[in-house]
N, C-alpha and C. Protein backbone atom coordinates (compact mmCIF):
# COMPACT_ATOMS: atom_id res chain seq x y z
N UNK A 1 0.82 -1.16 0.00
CA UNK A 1 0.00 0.00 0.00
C UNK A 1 0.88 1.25 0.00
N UNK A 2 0.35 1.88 -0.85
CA UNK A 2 1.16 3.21 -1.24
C UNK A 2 0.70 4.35 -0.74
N UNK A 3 0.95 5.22 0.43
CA UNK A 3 -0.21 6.45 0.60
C UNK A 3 -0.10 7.23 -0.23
N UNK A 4 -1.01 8.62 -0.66
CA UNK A 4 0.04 9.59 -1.42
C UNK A 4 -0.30 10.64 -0.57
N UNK A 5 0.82 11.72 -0.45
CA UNK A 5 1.24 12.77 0.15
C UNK A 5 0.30 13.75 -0.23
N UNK A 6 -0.74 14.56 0.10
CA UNK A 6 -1.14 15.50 -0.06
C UNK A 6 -1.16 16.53 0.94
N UNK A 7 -0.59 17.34 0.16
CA UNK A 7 -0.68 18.80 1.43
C UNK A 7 0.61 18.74 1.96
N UNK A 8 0.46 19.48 2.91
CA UNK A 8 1.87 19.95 3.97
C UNK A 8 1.40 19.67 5.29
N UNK A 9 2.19 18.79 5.74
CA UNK A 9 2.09 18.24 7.25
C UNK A 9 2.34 19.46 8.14
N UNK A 10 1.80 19.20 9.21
CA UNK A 10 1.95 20.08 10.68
C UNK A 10 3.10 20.67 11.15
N UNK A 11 4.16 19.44 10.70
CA UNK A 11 5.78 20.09 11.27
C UNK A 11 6.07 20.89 9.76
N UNK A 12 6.14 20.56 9.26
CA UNK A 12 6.57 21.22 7.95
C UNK A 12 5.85 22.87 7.97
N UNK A 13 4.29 23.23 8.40
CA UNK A 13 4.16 24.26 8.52
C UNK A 13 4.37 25.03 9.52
N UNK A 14 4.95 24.45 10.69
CA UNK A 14 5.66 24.45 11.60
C UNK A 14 6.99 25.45 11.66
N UNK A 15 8.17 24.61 10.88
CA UNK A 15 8.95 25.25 10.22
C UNK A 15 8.77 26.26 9.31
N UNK A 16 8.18 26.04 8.70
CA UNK A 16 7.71 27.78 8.18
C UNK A 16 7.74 28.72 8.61
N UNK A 17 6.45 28.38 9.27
CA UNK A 17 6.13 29.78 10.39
C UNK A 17 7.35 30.58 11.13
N UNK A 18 8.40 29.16 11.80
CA UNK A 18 9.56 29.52 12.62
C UNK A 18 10.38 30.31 11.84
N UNK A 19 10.92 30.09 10.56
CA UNK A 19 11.37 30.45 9.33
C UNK A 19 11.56 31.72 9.38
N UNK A 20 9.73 32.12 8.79
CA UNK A 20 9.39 32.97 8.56
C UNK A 20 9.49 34.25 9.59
N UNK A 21 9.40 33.53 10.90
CA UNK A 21 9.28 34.80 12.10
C UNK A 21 10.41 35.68 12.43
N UNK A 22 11.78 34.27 12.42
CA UNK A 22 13.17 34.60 12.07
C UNK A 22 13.43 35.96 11.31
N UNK A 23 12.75 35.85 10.51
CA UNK A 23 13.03 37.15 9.28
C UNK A 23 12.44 38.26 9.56
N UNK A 24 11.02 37.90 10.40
CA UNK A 24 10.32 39.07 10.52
C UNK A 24 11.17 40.06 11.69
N UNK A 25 11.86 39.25 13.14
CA UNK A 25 12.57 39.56 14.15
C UNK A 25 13.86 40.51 13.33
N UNK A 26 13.90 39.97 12.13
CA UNK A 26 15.48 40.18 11.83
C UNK A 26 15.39 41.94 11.56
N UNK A 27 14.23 41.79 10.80
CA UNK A 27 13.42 43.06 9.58
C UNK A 27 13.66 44.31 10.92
N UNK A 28 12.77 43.69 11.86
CA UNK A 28 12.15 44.95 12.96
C UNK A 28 13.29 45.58 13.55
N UNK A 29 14.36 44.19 14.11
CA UNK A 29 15.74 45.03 14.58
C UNK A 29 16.28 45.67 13.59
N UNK A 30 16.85 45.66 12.32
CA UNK A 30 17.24 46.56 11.22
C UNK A 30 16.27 47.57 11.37
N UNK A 31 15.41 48.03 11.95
CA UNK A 31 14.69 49.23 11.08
C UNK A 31 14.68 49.81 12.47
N UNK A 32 14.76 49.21 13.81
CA UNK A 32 15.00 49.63 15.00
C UNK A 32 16.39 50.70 15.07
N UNK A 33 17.26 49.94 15.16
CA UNK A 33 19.09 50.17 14.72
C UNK A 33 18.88 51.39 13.36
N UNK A 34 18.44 51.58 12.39
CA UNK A 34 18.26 52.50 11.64
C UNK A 34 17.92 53.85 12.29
N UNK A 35 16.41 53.70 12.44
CA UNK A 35 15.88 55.01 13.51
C UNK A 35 16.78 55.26 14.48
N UNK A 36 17.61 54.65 15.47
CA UNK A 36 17.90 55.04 16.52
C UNK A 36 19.61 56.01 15.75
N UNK A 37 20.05 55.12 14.36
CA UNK A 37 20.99 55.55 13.90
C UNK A 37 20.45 57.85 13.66
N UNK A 38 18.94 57.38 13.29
CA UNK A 38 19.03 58.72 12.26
C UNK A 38 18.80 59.65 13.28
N UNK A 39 17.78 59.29 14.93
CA UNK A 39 18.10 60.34 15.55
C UNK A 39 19.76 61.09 16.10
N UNK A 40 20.33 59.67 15.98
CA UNK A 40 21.95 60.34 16.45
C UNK A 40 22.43 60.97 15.34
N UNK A 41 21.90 61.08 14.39
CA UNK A 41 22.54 61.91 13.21
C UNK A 41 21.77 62.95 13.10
N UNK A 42 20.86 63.39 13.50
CA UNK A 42 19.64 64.42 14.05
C UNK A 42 20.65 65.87 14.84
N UNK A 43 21.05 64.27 16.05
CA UNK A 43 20.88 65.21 17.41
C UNK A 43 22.93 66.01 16.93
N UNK A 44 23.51 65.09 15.69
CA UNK A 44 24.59 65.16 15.68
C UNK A 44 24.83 66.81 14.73
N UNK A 45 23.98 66.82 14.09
CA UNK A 45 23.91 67.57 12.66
C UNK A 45 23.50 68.94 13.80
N UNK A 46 22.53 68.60 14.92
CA UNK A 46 22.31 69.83 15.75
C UNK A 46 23.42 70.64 16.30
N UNK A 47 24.03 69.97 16.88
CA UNK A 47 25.30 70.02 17.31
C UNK A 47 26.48 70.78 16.60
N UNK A 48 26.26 70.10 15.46
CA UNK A 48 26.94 70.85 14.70
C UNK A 48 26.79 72.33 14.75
N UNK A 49 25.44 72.74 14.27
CA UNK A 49 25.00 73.84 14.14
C UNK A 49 25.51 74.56 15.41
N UNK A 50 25.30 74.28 16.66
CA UNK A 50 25.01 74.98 17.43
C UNK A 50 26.94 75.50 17.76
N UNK A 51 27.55 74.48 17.23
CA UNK A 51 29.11 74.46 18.15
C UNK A 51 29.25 76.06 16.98
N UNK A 52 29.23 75.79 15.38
CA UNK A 52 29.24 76.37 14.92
C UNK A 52 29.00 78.04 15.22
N UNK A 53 27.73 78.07 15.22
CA UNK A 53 27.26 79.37 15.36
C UNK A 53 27.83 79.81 17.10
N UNK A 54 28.48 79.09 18.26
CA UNK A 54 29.20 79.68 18.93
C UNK A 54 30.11 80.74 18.30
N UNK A 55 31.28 79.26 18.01
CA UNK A 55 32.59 80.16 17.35
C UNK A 55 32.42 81.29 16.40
N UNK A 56 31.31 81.50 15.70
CA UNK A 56 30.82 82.48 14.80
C UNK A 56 30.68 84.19 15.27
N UNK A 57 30.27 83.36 16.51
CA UNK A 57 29.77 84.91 17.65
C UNK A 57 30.95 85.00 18.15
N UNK A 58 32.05 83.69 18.77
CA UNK A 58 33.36 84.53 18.88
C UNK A 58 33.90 85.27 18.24
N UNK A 59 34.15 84.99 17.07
CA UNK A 59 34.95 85.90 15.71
C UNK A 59 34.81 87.26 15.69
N UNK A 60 33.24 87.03 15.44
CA UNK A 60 32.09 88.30 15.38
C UNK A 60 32.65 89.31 16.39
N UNK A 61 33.21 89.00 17.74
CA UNK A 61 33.85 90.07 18.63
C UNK A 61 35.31 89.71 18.84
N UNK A 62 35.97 89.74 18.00
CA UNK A 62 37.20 89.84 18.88
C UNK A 62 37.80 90.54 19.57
N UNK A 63 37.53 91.54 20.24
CA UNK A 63 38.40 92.71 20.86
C UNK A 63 37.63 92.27 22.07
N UNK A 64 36.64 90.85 22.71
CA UNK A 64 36.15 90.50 23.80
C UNK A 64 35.83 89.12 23.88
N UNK A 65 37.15 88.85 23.22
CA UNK A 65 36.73 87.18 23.09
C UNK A 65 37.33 86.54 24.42
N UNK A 66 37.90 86.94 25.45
CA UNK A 66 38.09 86.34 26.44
C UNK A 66 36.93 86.66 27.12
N UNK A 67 35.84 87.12 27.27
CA UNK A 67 34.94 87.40 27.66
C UNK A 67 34.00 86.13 27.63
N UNK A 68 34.15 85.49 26.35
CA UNK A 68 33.59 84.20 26.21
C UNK A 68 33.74 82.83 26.56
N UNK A 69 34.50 82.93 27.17
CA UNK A 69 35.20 81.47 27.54
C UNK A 69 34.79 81.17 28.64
N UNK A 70 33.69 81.76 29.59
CA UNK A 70 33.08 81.01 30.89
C UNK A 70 32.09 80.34 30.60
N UNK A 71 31.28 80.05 29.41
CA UNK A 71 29.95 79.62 29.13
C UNK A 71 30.36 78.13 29.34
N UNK A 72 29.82 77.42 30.45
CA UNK A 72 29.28 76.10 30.82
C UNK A 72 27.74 76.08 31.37
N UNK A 73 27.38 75.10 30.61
CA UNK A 73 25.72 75.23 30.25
C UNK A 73 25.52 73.43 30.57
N UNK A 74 24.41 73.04 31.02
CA UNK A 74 24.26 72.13 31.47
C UNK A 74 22.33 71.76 30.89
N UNK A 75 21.76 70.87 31.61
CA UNK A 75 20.68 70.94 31.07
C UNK A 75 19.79 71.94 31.79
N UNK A 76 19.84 72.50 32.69
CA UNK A 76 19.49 73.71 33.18
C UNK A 76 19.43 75.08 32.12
N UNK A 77 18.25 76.20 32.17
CA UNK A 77 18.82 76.91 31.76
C UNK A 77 19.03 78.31 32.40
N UNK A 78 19.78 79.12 32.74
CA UNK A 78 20.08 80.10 33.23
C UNK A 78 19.81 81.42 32.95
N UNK A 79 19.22 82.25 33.82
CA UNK A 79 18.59 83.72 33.56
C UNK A 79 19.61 84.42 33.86
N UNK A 80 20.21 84.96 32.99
CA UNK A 80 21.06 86.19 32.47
C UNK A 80 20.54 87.58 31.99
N UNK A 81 21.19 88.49 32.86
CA UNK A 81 20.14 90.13 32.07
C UNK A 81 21.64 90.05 31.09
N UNK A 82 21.02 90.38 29.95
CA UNK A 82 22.16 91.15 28.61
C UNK A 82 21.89 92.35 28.42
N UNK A 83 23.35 93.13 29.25
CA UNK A 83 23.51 94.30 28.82
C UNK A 83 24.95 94.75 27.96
N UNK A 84 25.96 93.71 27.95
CA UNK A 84 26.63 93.93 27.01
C UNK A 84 26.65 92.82 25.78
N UNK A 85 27.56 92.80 25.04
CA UNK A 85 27.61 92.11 23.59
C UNK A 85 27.69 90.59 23.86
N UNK A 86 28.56 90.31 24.82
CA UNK A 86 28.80 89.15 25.17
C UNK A 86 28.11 88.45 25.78
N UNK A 87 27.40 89.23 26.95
CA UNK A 87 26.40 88.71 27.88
C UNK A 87 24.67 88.07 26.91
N UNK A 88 24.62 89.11 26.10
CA UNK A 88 24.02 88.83 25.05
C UNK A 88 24.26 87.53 24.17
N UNK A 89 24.91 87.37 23.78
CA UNK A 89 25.44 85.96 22.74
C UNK A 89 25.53 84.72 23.71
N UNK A 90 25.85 84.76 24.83
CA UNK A 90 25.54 83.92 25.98
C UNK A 90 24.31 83.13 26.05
N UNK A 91 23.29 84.26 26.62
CA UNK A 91 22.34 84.51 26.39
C UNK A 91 21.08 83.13 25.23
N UNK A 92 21.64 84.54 24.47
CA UNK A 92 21.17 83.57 22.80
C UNK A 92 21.87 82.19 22.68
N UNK A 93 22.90 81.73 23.19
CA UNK A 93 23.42 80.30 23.24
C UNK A 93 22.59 79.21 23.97
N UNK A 94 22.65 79.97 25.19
CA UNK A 94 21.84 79.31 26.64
C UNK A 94 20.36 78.98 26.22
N UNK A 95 19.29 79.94 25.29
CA UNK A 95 18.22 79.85 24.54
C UNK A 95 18.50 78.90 23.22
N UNK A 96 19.00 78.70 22.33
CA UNK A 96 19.15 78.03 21.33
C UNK A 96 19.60 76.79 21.77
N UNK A 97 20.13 76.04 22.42
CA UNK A 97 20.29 74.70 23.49
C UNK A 97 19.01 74.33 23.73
N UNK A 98 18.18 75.54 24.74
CA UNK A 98 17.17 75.34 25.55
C UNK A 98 15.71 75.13 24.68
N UNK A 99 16.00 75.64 23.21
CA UNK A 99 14.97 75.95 22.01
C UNK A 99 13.69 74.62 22.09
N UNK A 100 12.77 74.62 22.34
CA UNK A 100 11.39 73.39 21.94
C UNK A 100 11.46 73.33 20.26
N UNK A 101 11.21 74.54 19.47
CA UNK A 101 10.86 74.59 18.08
C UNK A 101 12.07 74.42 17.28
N UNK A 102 13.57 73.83 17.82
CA UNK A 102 14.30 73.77 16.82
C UNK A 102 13.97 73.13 16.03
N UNK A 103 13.69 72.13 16.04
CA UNK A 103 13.47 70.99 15.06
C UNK A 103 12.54 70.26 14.93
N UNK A 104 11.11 70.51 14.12
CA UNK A 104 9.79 69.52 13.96
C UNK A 104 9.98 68.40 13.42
N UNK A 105 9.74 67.24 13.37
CA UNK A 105 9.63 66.10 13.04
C UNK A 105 8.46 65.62 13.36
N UNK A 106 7.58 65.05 12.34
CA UNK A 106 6.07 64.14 12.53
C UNK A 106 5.38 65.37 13.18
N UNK A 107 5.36 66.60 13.27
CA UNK A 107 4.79 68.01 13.96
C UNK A 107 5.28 67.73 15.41
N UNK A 108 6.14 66.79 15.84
CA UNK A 108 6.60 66.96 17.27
C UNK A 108 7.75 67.51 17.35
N UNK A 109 7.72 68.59 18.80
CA UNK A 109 9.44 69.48 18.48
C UNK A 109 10.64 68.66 18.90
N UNK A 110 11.27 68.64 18.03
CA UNK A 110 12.81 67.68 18.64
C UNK A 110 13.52 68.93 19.16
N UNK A 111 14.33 68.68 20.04
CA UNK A 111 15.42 69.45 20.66
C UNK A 111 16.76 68.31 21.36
N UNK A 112 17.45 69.09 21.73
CA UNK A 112 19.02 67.62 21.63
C UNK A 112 18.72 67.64 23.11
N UNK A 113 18.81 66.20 23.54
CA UNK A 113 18.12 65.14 24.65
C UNK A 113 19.61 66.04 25.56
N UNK A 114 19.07 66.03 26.76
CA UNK A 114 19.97 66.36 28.00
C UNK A 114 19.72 65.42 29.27
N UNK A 115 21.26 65.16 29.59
CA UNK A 115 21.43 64.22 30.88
C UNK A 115 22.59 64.71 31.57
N UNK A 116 22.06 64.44 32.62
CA UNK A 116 23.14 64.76 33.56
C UNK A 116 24.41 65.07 33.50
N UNK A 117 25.04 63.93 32.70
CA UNK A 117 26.48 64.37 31.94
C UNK A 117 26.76 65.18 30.71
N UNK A 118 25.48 65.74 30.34
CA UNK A 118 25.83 66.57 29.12
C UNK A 118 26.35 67.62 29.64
N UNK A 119 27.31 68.15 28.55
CA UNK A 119 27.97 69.93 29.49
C UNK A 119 28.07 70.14 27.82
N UNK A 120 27.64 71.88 27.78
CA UNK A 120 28.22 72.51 26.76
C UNK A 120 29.59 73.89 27.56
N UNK A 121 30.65 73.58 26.91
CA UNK A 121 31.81 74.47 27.37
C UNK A 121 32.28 75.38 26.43
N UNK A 122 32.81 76.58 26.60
CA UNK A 122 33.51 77.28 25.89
C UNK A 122 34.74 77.38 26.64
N UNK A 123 35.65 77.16 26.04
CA UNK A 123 37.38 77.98 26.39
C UNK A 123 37.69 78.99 25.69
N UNK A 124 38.37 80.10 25.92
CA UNK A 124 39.53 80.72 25.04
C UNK A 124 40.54 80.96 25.94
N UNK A 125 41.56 80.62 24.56
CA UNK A 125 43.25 80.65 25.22
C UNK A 125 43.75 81.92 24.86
N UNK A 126 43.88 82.78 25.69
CA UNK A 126 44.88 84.01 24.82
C UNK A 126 46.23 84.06 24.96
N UNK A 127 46.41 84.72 24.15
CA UNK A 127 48.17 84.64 23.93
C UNK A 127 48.59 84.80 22.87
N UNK A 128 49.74 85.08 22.06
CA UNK A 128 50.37 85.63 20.61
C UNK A 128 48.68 85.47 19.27
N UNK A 129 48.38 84.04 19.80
CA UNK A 129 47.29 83.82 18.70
C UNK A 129 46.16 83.11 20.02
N UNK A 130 44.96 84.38 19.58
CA UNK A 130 43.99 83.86 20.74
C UNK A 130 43.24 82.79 20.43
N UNK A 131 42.81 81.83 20.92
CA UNK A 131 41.71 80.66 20.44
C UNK A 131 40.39 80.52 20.93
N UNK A 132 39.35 79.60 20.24
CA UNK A 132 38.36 79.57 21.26
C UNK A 132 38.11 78.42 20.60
N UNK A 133 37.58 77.47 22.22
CA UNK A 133 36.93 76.31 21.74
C UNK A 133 35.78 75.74 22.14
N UNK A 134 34.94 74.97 21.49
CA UNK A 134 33.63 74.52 22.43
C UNK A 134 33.56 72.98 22.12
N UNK A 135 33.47 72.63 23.78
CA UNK A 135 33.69 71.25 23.67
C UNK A 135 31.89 71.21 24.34
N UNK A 136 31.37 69.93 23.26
CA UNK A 136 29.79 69.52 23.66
C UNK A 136 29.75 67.76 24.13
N UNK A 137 29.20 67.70 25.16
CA UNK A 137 29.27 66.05 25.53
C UNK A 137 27.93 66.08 25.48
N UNK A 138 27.76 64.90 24.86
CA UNK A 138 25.96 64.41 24.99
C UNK A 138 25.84 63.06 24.94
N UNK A 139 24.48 62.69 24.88
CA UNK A 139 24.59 61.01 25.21
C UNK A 139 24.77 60.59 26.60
N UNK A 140 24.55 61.08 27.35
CA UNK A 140 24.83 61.19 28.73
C UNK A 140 27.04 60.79 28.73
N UNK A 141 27.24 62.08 28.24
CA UNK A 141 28.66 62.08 28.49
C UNK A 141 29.72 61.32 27.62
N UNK A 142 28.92 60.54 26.34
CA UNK A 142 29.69 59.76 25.72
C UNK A 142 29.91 59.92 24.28
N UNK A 143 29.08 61.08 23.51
CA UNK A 143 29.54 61.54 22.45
C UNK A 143 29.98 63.28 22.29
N UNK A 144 31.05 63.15 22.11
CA UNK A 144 31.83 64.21 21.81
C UNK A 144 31.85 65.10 20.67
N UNK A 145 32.19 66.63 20.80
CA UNK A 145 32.07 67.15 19.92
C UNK A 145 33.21 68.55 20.17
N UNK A 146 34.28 68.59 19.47
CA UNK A 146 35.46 69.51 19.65
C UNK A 146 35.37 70.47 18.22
N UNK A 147 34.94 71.88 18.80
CA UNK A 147 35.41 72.93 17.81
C UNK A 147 36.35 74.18 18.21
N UNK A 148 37.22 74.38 17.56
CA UNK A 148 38.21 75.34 17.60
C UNK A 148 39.01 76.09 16.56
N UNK A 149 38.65 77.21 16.75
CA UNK A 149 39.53 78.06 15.92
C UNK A 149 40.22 79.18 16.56
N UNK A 150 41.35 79.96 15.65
CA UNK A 150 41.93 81.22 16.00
C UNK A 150 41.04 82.69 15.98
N UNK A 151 41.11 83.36 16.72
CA UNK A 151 39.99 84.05 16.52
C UNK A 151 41.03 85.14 16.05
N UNK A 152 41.90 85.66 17.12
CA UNK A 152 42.87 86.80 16.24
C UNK A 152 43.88 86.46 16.61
């Protein structure tokens, strides 16, 4: 007696399914690991901007660029009256960090995530050739961000 095979047995769809779920697990972590990639390239590209437009406002004064080099900013933000140039650009730093509407995404405001270990710093070195630099830690303290130039 010969049976004949029709259909697909229980284990066989079995394996499938398992197969198949494999791939689906695989799909979700790739697209997980993606997103989490593009906010760090979000919060990185912010960063940018922001180290940027520091050193910009240094330049912008040099005859008071040692003036600039106390700004440590934390996730706090700090009430400053601006009555001179510097105190001013401070100021506008301490606000542009602190900004809700920098950045819409899906109509929700992104702004760069703060933890405990984040610090935004300014230095300047004076001497023959003055410098200024702004060092940004984020990620709770583990991604870095070094800008520096000569100002005069």
């Amino acid at each position: 007696m010969v049976k004949s095979n029709k259909g697909i047995s229980i284990i066989e769809s079995l394996v499938c399914i398992v197969i198949i779920g494999i791939g689906f697990i695989a799909i979700m972590q790739l697209s997980a690991f993606s997103i989490n990639s593009m906010d760090r390239a979000t919060e990185r590209n912010k960063l940018n901007y922001l180290s940027e437009m520091v050193m910009e406002d240094m330049i912008g004064d040099p005859d008071n660029v040692s003036k600039y080099g106390n700004f440590n900013k934390t996730c706090t933000s700090g009430n400053q009256n601006a009555s001179d140039l510097h105190t001013r650009m401070k100021k506008k730093w301490d606000d542009k960090l602190q900004e809700k509407n920098f950045m819409k995404v899906d109509n929700k405001d992104r702004k760069p995530k703060c933890d405990n270990y984040d610090t935004k710093k300014t230095y300047v070195n004076s001497g023959t050739n003055t410098s200024g630099r702004v060092n940004f830690f984020t990620g709770k303290g583990k991604r870095k961000k070094y800008l520096g130039v000569v100002v005069k």
